[in-house]
Protein backbone atom coordinates (compact mmCIF):
# COMPACT_ATOMS: atom_id res chain seq x y z
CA UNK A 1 32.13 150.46 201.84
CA UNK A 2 34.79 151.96 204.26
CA UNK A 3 35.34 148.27 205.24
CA UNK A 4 36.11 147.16 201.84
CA UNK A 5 38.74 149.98 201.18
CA UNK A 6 40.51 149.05 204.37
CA UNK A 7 40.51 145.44 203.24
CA UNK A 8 41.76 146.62 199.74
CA UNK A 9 44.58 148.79 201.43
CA UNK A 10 45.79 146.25 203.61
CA UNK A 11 45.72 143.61 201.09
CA UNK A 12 47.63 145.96 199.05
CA UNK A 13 51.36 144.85 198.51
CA UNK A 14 54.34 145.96 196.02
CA UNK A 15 55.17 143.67 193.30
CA UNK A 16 57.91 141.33 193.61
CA UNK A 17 60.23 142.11 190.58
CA UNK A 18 62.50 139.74 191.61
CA UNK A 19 66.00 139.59 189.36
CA UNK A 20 64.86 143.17 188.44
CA UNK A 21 66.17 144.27 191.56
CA UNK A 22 69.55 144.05 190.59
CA UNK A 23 68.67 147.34 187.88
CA UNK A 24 68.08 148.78 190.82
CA UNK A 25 71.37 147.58 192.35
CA UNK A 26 73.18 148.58 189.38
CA UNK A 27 72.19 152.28 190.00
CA UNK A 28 73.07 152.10 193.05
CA UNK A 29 76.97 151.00 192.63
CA UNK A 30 77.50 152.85 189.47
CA UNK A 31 76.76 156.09 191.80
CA UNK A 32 79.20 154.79 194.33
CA UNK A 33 81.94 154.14 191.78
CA UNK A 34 81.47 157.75 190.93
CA UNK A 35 82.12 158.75 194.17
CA UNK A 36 84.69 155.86 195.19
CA UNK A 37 86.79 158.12 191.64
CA UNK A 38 85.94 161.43 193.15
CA UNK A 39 86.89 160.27 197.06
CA UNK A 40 90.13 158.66 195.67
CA UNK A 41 91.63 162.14 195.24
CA UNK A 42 91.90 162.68 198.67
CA UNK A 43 91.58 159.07 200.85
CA UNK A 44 93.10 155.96 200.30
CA UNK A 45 91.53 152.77 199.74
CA UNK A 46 91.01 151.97 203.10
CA UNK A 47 89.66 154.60 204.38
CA UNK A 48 87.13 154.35 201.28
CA UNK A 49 86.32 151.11 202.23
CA UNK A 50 85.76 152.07 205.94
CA UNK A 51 83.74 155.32 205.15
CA UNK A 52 81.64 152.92 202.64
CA UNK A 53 80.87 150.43 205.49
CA UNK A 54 80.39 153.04 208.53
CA UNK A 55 77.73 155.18 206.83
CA UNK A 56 76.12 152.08 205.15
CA UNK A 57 76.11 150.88 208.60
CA UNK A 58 74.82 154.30 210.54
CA UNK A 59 71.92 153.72 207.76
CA UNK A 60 71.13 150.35 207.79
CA UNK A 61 71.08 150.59 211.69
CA UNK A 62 68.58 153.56 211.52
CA UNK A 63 66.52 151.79 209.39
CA UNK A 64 66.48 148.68 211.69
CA UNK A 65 65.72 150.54 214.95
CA UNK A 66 63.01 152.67 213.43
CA UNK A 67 61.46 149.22 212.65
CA UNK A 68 62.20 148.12 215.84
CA UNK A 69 63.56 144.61 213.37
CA UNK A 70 64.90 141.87 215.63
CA UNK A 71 68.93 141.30 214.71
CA UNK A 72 69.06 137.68 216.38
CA UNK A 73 68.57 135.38 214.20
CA UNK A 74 69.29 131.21 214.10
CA UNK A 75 71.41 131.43 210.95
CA UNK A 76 73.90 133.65 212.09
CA UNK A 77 77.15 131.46 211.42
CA UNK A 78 75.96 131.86 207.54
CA UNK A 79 75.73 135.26 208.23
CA UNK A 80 78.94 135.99 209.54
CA UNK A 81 80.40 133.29 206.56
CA UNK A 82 78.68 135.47 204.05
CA UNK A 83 79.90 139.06 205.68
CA UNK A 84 83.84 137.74 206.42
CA UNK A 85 83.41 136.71 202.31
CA UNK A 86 81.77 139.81 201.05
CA UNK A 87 84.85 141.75 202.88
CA UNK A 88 87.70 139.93 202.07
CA UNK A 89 86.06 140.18 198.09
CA UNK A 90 85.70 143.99 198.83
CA UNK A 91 89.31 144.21 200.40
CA UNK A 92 90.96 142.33 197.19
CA UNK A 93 89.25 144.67 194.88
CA UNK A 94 90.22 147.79 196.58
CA UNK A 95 93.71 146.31 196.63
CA UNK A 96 93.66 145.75 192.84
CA UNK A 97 92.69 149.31 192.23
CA UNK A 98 95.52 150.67 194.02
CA UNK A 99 97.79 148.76 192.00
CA UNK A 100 96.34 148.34 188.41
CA UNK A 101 94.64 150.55 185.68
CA UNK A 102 90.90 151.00 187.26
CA UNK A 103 89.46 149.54 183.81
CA UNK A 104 91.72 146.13 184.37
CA UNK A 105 90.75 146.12 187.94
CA UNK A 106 87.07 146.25 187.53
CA UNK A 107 87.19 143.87 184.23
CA UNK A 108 88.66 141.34 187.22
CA UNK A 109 86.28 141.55 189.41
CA UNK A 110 83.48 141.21 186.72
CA UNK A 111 84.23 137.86 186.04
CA UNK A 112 82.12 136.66 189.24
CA UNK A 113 79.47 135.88 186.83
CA UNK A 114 81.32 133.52 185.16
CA UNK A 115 82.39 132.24 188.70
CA UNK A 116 78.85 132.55 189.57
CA UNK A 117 77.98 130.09 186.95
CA UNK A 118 80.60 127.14 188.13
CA UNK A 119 79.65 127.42 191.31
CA UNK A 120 75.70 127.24 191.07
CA UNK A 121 75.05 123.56 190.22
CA UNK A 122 77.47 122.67 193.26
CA UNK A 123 76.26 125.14 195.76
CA UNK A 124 72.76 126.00 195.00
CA UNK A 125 71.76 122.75 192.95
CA UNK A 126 70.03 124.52 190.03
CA UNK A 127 70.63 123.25 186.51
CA UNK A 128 70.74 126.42 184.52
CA UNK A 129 69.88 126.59 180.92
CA UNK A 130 72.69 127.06 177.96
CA UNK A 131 71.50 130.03 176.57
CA UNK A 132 71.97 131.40 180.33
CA UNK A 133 75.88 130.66 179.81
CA UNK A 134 75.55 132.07 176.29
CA UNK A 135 74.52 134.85 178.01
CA UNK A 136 76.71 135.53 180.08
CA UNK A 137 79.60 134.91 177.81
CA UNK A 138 78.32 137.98 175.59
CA UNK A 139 77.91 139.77 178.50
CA UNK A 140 81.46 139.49 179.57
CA UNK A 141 83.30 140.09 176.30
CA UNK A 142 80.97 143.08 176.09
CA UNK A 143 82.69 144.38 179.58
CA UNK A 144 86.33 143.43 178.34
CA UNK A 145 85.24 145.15 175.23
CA UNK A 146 84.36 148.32 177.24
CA UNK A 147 86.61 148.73 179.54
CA UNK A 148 89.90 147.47 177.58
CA UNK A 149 92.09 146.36 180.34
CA UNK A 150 95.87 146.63 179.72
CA UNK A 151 97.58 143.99 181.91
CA UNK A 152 101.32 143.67 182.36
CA UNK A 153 103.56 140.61 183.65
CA UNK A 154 104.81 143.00 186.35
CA UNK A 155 101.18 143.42 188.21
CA UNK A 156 100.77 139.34 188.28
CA UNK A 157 100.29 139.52 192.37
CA UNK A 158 97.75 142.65 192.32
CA UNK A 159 95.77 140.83 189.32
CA UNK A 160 95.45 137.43 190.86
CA UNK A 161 93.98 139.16 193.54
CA UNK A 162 91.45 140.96 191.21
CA UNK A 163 90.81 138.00 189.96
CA UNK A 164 90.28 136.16 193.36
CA UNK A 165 87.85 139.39 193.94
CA UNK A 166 85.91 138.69 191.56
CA UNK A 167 85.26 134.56 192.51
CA UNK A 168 84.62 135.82 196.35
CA UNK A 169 82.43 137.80 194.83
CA UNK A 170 80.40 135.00 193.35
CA UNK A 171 80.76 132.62 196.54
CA UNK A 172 79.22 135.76 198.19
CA UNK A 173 76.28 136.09 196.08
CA UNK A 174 75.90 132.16 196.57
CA UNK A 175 75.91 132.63 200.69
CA UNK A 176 72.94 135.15 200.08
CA UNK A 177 70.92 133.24 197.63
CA UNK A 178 71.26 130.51 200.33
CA UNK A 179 70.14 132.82 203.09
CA UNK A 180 67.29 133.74 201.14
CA UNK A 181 65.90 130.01 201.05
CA UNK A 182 65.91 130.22 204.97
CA UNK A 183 64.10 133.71 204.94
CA UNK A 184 66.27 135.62 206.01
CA UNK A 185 65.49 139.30 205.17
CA UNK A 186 67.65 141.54 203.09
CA UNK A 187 68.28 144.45 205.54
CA UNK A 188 69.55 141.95 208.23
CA UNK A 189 71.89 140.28 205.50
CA UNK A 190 73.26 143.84 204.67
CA UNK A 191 73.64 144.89 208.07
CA UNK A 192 75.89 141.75 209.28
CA UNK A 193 78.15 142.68 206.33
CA UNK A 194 78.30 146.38 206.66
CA UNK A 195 79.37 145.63 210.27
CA UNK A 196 81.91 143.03 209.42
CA UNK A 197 83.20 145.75 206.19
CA UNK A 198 83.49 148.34 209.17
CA UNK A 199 85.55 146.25 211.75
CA UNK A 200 87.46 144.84 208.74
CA UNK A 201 88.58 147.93 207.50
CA UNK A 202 88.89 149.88 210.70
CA UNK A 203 91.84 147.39 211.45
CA UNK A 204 93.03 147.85 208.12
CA UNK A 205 93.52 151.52 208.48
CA UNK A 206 95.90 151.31 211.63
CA UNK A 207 98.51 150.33 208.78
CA UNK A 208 97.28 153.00 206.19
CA UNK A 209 97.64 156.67 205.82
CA UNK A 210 94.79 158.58 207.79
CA UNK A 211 93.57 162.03 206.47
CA UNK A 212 91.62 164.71 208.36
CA UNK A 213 87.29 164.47 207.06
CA UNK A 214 86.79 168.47 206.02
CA UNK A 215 83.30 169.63 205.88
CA UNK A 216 83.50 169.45 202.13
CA UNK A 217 84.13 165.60 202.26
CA UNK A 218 81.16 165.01 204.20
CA UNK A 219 78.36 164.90 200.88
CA UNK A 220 80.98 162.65 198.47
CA UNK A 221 81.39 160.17 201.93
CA UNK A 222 77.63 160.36 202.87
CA UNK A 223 76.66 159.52 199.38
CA UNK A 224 79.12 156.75 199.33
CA UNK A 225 77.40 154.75 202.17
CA UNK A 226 74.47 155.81 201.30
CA UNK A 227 74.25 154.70 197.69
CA UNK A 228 76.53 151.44 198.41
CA UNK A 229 73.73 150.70 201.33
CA UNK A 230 70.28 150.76 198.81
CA UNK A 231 72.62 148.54 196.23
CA UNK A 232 73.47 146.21 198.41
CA UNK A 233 69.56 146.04 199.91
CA UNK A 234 68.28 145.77 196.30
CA UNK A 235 70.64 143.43 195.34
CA UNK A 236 70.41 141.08 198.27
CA UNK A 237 66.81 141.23 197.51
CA UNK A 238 67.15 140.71 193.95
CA UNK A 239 69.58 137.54 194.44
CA UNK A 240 66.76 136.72 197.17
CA UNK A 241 64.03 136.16 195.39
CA UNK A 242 65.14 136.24 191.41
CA UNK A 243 66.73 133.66 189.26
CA UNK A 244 70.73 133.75 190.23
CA UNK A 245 72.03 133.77 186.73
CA UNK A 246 69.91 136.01 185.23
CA UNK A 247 70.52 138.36 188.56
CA UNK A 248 73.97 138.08 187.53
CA UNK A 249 73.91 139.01 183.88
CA UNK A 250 71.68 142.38 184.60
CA UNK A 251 74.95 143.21 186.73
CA UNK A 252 76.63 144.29 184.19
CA UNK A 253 74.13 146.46 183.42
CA UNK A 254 76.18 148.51 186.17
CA UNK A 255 79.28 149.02 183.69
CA UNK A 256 76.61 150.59 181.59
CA UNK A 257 75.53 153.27 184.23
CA UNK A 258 78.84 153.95 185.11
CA UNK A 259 80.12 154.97 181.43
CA UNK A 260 77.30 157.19 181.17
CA UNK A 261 77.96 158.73 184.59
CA UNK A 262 81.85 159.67 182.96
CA UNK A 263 79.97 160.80 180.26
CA UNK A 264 77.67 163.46 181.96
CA UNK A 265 80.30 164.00 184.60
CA UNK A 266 83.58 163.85 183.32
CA UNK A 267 82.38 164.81 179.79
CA UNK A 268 84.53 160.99 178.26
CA UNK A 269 83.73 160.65 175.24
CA UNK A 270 82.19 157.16 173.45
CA UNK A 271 83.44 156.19 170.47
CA UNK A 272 81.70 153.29 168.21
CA UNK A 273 83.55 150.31 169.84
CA UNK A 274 82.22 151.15 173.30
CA UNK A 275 78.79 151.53 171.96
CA UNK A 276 78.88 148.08 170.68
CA UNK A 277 79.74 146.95 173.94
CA UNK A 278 77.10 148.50 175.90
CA UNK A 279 75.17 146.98 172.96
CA UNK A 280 76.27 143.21 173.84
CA UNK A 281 75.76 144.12 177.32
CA UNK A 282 71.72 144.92 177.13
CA UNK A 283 71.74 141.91 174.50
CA UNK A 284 73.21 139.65 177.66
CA UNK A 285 70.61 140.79 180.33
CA UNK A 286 67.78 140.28 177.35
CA UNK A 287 68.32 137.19 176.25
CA UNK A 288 68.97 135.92 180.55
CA UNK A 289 65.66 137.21 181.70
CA UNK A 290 63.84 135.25 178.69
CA UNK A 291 65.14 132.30 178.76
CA UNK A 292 64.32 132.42 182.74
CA UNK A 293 60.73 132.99 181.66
C-alpha cells in the first residue's frame, strides 16, 4: 500500500494550463506597472529599467542555483536574439513614457498583438482561425477605448518608437514560442533576458541622471523585479506551451488589472465608457480561447 502512494505521488504532476498562463502573467505586470507609477516619482526610466532587470536577475539566478539548472545550452544564439529584442522593445517603451501621456504610450505598445498576428504565419507557420483576428480586433479597440490616448503631431519621433515597441514586442514573443519548440525551459529564457535588460540598461544609465536607493525605495524596487520576474516566467511558459494568439489576446487582460489597481490604489474613478471597455476586453480573451478549443 505504501508502494502505491509513492507511485501515486511521484506520478503526481501540475496541470498544464497552457495560454492560461498568461492570466497569470497579466497579474504579474499590472503589479509592476503599479510600481514602475509609484518608482517614477523618484528614478528615471533607466534606472527603472535597470532596477527591473537586476532584481529579476538576483531572483531568477537564486532560483537557478538552488536547482543547481544547467545555463549552457545549444540554442544560445536564439537566446541572446530573443534577449537583445526583448530589451531594445523594453528600452523603446520606457522611452515613449518619458515623452508621451502614459495612456498613449501603453495603447502603443499594445498593438503587438496585432503585430503578433502578421507575423505568425511567416515566423511560426500556424494558420490561425478568423474569429482569432476578430478577436483580437475587439480586444484592441477595447484598450484604445480604455485608455484614450491623446496623440499630437509634435511627439511623432517618441510615438513611432512606441509603436516600434510594441512590434519588438511581438517578434519577441515569436523568438520564445520558437524556443519553446526546441525545449528550452522558461526560467533559462527569462534569465538570458534579464541579464541582457541589466547590461543594457546599466550602459544606458552612464548618460542618465543617477539618484541615491534610500531604505524606503528598497520594497517599491524589490517588488518591481520581483513581480516583473514571475510575469515574465508565466508568460514565457504560457507562450511555451499555449496557442500564440489566444496567449496574446488574454494579454490584455493586463490593462484590466491595472485599472482596477488605480482604482483600489489611487481611488480613479470608472465611468460607463471604461466599463464597456473592460467589457470588450474579457469578450476578446473569451471568444480566443474557444475558438482555440
Amino acid at each position: 500500500m505504501l508502494k502505491n502512494l509513492q507511485f501515486k505521488l511521484s506520478s503526481f504532476s501540475l496541470p498544464n494550463f497552457g495560454s492560461l498562463w498568461m492570466l497569470v502573467a497579466a497579474l504579474g505586470f499590472a503589479i509592476m506597472g503599479a510600481l514602475v507609477k509609484v518608482g517614477a516619482q523618484k528614478f528615471s526610466s533607466a534606472e527603472l529599467v535597470f532596477y527591473r532587470s537586476i532584481f529579476g536577475l538576483i531572483f531568477i539566478w537564486l532560483y537557478i542555483f538552488s536547482k543547481k539548472l544547467p545555463l549552457a545550452t545549444p540554442f544560445i544564439f536564439k537566446q541572446m536574439s530573443r534577449a537583445l529584442v526583448g530589451f531594445a522593445s523594453l528600452v523603446l517603451f520606457f522611452y515613449a513614457i518619458a515623452h508621451l501621456p502614459l495612456a498613449t504610450a501603453i495603447t502603443l505598445n499594445y498593438t503587438s498583438p496585432l503585430f503578433l498576428a502578421i507575423f505568425t504565419p511567416f515566423l511560426l507557420h500556424e494558420k490561425p482561425k478568423k474569429t482569432l483576428f476578430i478577436s483580437l480586433t475587439i480586444g484592441f479597440i477595447g484598450v484604445g477605448l480604455l485608455l484614450k490616448p491623446n496623440f499630437s503631431q509634435a511627439d511623432w519621433l517618441a510615438g513611432s518608437l512606441g509603436l516600434l515597441s510594441g512590434a519588438g514586442a511581438a517578434l519577441a514573443y515569436v523568438h520564445v514560442k520558437q524556443l519553446g519548440k526546441v525545449n528550452e525551459p522558461d526560467w533559462r529564457t527569462v534569465f538570458y533576458f534579464t541579464l541582457i535588460s541589466t547590461i543594457g540598461a546599466g550602459l544606458w544609465m552612464l548618460f542618465d541622471n543617477f539618484h541615491v536607493i534610500a531604505w524606503q525605495d528598497l520594497p517599491v524596487l524589490l517588488g518591481l523585479g520581483l513581480s516583473a520576474t514571475i510575469a515574465q516566467l508565466a508568460m514565457t511558459r504560457a507562450y511555451r506551451t499555449g496557442h500564440t494568439l489566444v496567449v496574446a489576446s488574454l494579454a490584455y487582460v493586463t490593462v484590466i488589472l491595472a485599472s482596477l489597481i488605480g482604482v483600489a490604489w489611487w481611488h480613479e474613478h470608472l465611468g460607463l465608457d471604461i466599463w464597456l471597455a473592460i467589457a470588450l476586453i474579457i469578450l476578446s480573451g473569451v471568444i480566443s480561447v474557444r475558438s482555440a478549443r
